[in-house]
Protein backbone atom coordinates (compact mmCIF):
# COMPACT_ATOMS: atom_id res chain seq x y z
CA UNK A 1 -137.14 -117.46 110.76
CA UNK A 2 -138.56 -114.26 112.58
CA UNK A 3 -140.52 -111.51 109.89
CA UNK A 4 -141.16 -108.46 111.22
CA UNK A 5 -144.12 -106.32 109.57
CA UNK A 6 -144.35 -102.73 109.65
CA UNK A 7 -148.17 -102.68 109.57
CA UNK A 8 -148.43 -99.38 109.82
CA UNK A 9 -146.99 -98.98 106.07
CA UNK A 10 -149.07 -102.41 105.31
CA UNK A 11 -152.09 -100.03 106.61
CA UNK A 12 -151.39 -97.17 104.57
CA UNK A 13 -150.15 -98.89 101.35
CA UNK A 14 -153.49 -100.80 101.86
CA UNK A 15 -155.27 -97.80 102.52
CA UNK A 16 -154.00 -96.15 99.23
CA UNK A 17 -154.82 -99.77 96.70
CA UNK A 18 -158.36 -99.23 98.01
CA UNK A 19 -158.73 -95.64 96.83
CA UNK A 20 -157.16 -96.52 93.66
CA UNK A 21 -159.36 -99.50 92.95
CA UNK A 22 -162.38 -97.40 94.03
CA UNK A 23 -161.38 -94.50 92.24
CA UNK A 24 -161.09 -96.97 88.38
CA UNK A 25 -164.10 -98.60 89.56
CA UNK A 26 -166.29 -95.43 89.88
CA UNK A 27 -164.60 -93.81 86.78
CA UNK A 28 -165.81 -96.87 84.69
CA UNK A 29 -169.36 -96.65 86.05
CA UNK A 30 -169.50 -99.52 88.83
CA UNK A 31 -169.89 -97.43 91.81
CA UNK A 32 -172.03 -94.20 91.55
CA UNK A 33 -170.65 -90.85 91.65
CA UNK A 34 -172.92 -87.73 92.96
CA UNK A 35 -170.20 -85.26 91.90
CA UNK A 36 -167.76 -85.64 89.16
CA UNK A 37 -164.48 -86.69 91.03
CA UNK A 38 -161.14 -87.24 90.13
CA UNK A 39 -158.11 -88.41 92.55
CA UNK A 40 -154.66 -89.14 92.95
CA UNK A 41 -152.72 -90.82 95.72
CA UNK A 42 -149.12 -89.68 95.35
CA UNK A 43 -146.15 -90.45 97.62
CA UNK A 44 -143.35 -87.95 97.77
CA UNK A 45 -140.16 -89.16 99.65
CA UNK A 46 -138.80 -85.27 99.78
CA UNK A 47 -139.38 -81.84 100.20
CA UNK A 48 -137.98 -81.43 96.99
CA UNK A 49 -140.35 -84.14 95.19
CA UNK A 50 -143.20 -82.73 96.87
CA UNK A 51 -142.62 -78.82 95.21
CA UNK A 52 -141.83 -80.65 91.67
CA UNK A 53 -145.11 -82.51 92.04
CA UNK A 54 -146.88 -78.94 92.80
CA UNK A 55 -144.89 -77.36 90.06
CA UNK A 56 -146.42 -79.41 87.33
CA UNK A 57 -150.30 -79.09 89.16
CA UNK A 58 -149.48 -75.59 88.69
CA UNK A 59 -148.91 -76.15 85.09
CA UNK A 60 -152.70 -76.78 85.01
CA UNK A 61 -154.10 -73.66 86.57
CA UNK A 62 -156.30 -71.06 85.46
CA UNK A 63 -157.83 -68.06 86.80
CA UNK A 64 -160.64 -68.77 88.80
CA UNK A 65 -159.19 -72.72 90.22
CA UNK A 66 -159.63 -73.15 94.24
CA UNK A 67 -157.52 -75.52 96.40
CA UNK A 68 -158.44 -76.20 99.60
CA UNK A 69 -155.37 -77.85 101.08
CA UNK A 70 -156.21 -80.23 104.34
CA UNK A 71 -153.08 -81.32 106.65
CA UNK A 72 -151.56 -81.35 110.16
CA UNK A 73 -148.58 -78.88 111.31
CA UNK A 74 -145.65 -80.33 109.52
CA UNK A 75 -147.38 -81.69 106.77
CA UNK A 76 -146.24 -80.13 103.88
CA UNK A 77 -148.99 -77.74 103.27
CA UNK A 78 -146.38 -74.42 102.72
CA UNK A 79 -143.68 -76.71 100.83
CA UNK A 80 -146.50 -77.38 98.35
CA UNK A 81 -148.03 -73.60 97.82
CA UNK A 82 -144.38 -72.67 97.27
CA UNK A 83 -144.29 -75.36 94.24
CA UNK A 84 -147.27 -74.04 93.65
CA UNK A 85 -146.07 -70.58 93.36
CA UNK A 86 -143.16 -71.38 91.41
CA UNK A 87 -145.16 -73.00 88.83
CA UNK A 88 -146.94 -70.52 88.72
CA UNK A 89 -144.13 -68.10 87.15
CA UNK A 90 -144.00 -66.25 90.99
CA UNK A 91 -139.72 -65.91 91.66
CA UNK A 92 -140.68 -64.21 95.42
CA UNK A 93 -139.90 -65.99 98.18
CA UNK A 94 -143.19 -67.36 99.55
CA UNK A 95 -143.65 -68.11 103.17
CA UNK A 96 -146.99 -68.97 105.19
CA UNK A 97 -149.04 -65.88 105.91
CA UNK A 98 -149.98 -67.54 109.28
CA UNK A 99 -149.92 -64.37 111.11
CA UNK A 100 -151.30 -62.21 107.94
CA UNK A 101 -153.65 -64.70 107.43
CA UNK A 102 -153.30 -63.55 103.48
CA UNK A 103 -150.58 -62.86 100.79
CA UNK A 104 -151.36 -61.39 97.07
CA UNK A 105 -149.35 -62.21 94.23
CA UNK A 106 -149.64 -60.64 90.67
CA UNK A 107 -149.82 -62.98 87.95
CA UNK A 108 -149.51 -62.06 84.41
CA UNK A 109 -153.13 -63.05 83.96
CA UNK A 110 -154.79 -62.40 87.87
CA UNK A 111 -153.79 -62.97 91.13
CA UNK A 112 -152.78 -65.86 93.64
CA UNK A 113 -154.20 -65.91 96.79
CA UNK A 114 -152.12 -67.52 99.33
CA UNK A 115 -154.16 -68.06 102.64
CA UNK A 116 -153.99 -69.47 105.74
CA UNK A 117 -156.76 -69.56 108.16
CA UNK A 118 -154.61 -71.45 110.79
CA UNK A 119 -155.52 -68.25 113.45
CA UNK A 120 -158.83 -67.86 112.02
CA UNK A 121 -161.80 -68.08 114.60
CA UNK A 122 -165.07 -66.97 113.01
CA UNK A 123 -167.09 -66.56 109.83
CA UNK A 124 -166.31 -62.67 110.66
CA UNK A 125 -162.86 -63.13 110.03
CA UNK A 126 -162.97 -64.71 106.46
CA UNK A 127 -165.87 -61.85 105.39
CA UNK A 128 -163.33 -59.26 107.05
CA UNK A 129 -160.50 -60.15 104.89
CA UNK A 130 -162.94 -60.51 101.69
CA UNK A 131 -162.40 -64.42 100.87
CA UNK A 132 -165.75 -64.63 99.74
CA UNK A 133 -164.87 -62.33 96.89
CA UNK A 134 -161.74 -63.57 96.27
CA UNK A 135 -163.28 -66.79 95.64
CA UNK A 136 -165.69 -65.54 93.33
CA UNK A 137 -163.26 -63.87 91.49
CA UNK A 138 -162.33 -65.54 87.96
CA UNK A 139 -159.33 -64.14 87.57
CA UNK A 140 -157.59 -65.59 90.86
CA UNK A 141 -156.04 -68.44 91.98
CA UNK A 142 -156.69 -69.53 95.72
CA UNK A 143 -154.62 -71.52 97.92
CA UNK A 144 -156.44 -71.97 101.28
CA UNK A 145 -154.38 -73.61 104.15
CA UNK A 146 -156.78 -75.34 107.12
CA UNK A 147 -159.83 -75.50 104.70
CA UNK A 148 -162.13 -77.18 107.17
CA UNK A 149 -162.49 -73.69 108.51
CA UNK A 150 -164.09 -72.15 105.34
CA UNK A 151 -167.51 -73.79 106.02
CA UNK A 152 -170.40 -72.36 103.54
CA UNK A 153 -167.55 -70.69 101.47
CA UNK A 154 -166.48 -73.88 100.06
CA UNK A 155 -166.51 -74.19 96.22
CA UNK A 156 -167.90 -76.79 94.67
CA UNK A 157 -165.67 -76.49 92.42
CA UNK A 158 -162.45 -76.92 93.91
CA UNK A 159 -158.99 -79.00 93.73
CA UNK A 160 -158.92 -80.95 97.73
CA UNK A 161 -155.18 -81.61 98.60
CA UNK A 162 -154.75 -83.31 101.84
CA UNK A 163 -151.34 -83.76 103.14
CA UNK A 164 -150.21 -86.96 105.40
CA UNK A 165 -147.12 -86.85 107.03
CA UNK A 166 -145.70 -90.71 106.68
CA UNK A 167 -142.05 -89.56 108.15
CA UNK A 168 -139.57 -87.09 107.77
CA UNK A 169 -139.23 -87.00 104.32
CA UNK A 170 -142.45 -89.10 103.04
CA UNK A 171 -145.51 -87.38 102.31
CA UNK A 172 -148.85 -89.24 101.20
CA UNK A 173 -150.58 -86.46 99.18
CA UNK A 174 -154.30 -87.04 97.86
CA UNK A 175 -155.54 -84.89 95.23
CA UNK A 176 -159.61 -84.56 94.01
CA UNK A 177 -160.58 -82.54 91.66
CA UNK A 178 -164.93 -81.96 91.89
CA UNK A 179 -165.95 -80.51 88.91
């Protein structure tokens, strides 16, 4: 009898038990929290799942909400914004603003922010565009692609969604809310 173990997918399904035990451990006040944290580990197995699963966050948004979206090229991070978007009540087409760095789009209560900071190289580029104000704005929504570039301009209040590509259609997608 031969078994053959993907332990790559042990490792990640592993991986993913941990956070969740962690996550219902600290919520019930066994392990300390110095922020007030909530997460999700979701696997999509589609492009398609992955936009429904944005569609109803976006259900849940409100002038003033950040997400700082974390993921390698090919993650998902786009495929998400546009669930996003679409949630949001936005019927344009919504591509990355990679080049733009920055897309506006009118909401019947505010704005969302769609930006990408992918070609981004210094502080002086966020302050050019105005993201700090943006930010501080209550009456947008901001969807920031490659957040580790923000630095200092991080919220603390903000939504974290890191993307993991798994394969060509799975996505592992980790969502924490800080209050």
């Amino acid at each position: 009898m031969i078994i053959i173990l993907d332990l790559k997918l042990l490792k990640q399904e592993f991986i993913i038990k941990i956070r969740r035990i962690a996550y219902y451990l600290s919520r019930e006040g066994f392990l300390p929290q110095k922020i007030s944290m909530h997460e999700e580990v979701i696997i999509t197995n589609s492009k398609e799942e992955t936009a429904v699963l944005a569609e109803k966050l976006a259900k849940d948004l409100k002038g003033g909400d950040f997400l700082a979206f974390y993921g390698d090229l090919g993650a998902g991070k786009t495929t998400f914004i546009q669930g996003l978007a679409k949630g949001l009540g936005i019927e344009k087409r919504i591509i990355s603003p990679t080049f733009i760095i920055m897309r506006h789009y009118k909401l019947p209560k505010g704005n969302f922010y769609h930006v990408d900071l992918y070609r981004t190289q210094s502080r002086h580029d966020l302050l050019g565009i105005g993201l700090d104000q943006i930010i501080q704005d209550e009456n947008n929504i901001v969807a920031l692609e490659w957040s580790e570039k923000i630095g200092d301009l991080m919220p603390k209040k903000r939504i974290e969604i890191r993307l993991k590509y798994l394969d060509d259609n799975q996505r592992e997608i980790n969502i924490r809310k800080y209050e």
